[in-house]
N, C-alpha and C. Protein backbone atom coordinates (compact mmCIF):
# COMPACT_ATOMS: atom_id res chain seq x y z
N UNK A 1 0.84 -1.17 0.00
CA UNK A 1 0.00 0.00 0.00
C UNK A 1 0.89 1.24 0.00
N UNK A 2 0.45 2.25 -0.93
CA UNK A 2 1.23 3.30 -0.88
C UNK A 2 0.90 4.34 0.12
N UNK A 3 1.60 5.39 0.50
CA UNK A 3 1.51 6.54 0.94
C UNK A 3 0.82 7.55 0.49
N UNK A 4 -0.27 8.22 0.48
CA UNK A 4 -1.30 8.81 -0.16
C UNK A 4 -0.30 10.50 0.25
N UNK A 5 -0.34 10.98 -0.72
CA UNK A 5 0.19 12.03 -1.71
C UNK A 5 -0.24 13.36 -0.17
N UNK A 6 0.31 13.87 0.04
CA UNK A 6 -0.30 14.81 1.12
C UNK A 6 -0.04 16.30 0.47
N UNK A 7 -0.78 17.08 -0.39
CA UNK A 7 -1.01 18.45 -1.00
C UNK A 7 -1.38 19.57 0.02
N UNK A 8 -0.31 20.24 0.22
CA UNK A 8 -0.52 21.54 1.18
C UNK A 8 -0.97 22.61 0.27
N UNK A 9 -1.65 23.28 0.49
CA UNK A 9 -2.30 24.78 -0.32
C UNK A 9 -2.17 25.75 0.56
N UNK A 10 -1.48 26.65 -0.11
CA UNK A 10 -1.01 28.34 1.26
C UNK A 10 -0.85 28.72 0.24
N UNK A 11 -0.54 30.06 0.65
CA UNK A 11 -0.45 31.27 0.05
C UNK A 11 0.90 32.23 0.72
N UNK A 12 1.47 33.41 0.35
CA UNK A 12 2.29 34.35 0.72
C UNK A 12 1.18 35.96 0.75
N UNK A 13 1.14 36.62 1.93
CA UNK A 13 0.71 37.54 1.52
C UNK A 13 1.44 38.93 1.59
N UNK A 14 0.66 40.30 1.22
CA UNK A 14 1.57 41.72 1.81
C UNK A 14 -0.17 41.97 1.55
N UNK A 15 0.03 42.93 2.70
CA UNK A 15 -1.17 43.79 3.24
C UNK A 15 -0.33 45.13 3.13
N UNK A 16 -1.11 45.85 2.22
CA UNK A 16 -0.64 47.57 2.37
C UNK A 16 -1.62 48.39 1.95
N UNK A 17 -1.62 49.54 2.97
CA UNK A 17 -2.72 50.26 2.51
C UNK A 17 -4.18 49.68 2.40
N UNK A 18 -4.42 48.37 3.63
CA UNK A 18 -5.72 48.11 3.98
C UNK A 18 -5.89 47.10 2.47
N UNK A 19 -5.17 46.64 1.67
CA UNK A 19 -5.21 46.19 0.70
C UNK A 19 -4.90 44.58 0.94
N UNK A 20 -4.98 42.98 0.22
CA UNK A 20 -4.22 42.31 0.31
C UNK A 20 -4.16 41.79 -0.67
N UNK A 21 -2.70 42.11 -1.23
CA UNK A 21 -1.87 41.02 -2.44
C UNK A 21 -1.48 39.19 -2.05
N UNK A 22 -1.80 38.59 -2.97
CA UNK A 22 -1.41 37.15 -2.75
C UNK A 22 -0.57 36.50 -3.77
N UNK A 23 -0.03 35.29 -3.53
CA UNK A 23 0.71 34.43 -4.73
C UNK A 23 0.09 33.00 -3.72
N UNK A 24 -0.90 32.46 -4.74
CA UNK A 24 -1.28 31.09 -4.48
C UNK A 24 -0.85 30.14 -4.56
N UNK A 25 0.30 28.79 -3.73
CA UNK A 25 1.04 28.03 -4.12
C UNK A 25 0.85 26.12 -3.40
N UNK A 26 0.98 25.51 -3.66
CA UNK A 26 0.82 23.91 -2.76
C UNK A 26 2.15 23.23 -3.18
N UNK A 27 2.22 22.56 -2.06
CA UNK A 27 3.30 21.62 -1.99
C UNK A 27 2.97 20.41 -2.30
N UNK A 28 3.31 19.17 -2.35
CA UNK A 28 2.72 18.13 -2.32
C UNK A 28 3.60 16.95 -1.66
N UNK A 29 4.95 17.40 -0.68
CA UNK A 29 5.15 16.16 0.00
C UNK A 29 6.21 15.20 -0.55
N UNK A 30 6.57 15.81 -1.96
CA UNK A 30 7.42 14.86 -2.53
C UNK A 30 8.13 15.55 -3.00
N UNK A 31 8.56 17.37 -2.73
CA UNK A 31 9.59 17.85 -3.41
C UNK A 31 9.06 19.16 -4.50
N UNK A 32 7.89 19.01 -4.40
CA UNK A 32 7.21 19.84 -5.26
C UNK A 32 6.25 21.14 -5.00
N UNK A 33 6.57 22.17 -5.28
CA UNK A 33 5.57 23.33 -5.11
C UNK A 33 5.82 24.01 -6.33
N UNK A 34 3.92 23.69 -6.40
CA UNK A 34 3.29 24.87 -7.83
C UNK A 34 2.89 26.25 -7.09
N UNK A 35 3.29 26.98 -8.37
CA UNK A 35 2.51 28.24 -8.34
C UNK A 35 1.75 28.69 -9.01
N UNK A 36 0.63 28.70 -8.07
CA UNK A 36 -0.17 28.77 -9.14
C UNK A 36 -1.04 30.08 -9.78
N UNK A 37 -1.15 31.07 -8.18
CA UNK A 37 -1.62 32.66 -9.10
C UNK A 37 -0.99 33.33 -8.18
N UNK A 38 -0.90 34.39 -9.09
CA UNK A 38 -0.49 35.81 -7.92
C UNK A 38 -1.66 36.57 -8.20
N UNK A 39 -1.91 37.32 -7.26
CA UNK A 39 -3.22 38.31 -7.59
C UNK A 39 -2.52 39.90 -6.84
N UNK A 40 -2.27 41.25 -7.51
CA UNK A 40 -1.75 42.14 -6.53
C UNK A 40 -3.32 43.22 -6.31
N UNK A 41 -3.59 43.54 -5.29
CA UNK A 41 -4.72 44.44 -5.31
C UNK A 41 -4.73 45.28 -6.68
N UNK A 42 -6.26 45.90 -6.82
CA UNK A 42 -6.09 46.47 -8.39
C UNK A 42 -5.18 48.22 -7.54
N UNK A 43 -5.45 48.93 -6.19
CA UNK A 43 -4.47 49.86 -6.05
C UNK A 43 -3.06 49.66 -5.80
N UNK A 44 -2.33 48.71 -5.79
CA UNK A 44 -1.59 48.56 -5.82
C UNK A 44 -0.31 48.01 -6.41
N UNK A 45 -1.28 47.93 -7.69
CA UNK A 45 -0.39 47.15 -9.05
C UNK A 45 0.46 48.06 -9.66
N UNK A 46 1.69 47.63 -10.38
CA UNK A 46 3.03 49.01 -10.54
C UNK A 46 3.86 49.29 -9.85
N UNK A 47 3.54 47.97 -8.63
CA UNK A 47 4.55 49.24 -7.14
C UNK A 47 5.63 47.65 -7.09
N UNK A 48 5.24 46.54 -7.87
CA UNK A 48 6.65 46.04 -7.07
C UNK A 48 6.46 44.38 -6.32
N UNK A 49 5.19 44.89 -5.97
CA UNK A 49 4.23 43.63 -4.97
C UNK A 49 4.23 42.11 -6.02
N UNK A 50 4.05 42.09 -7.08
CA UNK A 50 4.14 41.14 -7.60
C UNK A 50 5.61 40.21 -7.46
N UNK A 51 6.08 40.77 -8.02
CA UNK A 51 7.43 40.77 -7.86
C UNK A 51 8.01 40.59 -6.64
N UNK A 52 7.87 40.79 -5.69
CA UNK A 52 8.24 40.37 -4.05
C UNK A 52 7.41 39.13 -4.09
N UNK A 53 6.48 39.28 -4.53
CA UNK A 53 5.62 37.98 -3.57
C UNK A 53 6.33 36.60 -4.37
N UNK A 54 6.13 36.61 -6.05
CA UNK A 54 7.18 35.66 -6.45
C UNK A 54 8.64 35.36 -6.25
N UNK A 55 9.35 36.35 -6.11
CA UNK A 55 11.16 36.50 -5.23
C UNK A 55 10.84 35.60 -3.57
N UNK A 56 9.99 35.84 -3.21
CA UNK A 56 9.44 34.84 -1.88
C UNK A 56 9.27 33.89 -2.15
N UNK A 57 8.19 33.47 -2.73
CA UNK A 57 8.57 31.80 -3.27
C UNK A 57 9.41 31.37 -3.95
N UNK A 58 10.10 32.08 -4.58
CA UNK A 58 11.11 30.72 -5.12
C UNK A 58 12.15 30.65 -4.12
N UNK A 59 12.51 32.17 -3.01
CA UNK A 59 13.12 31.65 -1.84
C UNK A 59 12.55 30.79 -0.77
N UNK A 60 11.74 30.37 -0.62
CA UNK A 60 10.78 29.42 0.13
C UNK A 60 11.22 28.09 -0.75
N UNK A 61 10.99 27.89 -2.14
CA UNK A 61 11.49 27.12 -2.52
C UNK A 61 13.30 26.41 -2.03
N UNK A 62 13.79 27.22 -2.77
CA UNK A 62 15.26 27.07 -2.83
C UNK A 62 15.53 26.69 -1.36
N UNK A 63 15.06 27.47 -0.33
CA UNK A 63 15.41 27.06 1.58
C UNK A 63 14.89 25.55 2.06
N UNK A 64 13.68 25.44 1.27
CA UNK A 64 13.10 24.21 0.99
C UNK A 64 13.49 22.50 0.42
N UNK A 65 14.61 23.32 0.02
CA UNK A 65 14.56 22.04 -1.38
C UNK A 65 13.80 21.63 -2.02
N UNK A 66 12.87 22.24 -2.72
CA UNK A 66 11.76 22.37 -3.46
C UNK A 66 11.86 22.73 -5.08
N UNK A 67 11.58 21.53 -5.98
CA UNK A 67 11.54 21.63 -7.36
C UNK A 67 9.90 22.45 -7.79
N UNK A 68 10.40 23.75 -8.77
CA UNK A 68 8.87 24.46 -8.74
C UNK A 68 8.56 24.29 -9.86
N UNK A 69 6.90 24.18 -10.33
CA UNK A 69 6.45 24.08 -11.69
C UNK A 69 5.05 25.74 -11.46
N UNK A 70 5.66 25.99 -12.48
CA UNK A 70 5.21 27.46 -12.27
C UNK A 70 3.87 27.71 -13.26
N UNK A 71 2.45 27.39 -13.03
CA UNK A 71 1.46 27.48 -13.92
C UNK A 71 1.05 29.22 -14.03
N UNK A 72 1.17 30.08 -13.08
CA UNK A 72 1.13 31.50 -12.77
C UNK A 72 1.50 32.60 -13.87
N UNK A 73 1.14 32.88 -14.96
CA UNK A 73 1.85 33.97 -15.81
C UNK A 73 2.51 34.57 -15.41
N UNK A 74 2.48 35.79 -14.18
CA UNK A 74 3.36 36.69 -13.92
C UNK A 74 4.50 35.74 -13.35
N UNK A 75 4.59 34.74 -12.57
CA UNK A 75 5.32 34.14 -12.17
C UNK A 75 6.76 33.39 -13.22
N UNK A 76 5.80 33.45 -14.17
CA UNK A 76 6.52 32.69 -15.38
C UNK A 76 6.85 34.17 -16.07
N UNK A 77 6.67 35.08 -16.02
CA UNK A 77 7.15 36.25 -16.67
C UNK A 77 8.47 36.62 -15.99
N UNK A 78 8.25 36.00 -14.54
CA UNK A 78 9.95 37.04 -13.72
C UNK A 78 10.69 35.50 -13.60
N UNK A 79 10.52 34.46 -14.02
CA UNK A 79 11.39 33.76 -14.18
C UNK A 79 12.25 34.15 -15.60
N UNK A 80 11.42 34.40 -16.75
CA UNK A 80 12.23 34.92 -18.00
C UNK A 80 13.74 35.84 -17.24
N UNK A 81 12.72 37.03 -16.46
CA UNK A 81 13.87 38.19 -16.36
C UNK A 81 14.59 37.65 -15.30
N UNK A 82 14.80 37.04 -14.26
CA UNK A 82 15.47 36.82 -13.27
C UNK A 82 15.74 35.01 -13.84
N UNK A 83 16.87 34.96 -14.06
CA UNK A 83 17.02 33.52 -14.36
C UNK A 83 18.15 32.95 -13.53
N UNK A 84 18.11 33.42 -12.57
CA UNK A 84 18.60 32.58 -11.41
C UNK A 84 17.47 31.61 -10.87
N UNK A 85 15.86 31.68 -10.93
CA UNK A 85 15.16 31.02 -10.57
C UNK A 85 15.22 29.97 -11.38
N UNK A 86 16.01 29.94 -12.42
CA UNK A 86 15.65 28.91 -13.49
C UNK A 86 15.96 27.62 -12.83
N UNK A 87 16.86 27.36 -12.68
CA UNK A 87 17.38 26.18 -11.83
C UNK A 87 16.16 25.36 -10.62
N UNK A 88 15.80 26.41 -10.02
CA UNK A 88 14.80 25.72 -9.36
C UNK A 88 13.89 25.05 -10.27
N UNK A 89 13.48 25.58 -11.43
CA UNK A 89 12.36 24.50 -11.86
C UNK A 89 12.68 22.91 -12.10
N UNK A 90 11.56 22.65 -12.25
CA UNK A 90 11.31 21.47 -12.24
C UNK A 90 10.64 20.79 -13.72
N UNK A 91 10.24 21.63 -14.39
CA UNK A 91 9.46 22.09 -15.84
C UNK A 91 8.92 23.25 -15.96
N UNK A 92 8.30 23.30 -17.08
CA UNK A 92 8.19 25.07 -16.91
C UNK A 92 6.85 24.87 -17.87
């Protein structure tokens, strides 16, 4: 009998300005965390927040030992420009 797959679902947040930005992500127990959305409040988009909240997970990753598969557009947009995250993936 196998070990049934144990999928964690969390999130990263920033609260500013009564606002809250997220990046939606799960683990699953075997080495793996997707990402799967970022959402930044609509006042607070332009400032940066996206961009922190993904630089957080892939350091959550990397501290982790965590291979990431990144379904998230923006997420997959700052892997293009920052390709030090590249390595962490796992597929893309």
């Amino acid at each position: 009998m196998s070990n049934p797959t144990k999928v964690v679902r969390s999130r990263f947040e920033i609260e500013q300005d009564g606002q809250v930005s997220y990046l939606e992500f799960e683990t699953d127990g075997h080495g793996w965390m997707t990402i799967w959305h970022t959402e930044v409040a609509k006042g607070l988009r332009g400032q940066g927040i996206g961009l922190e909240l993904v630089t957080t997970a892939f350091h959550y990753a990397k501290e982790n030992s965590l291979r990431v598969d990144v379904i998230c557009p923006l997420a997959k947009h700052v892997v293009e420009s920052h390709p030090e995250f590249k390595a962490l993936l796992g597929k893309s």
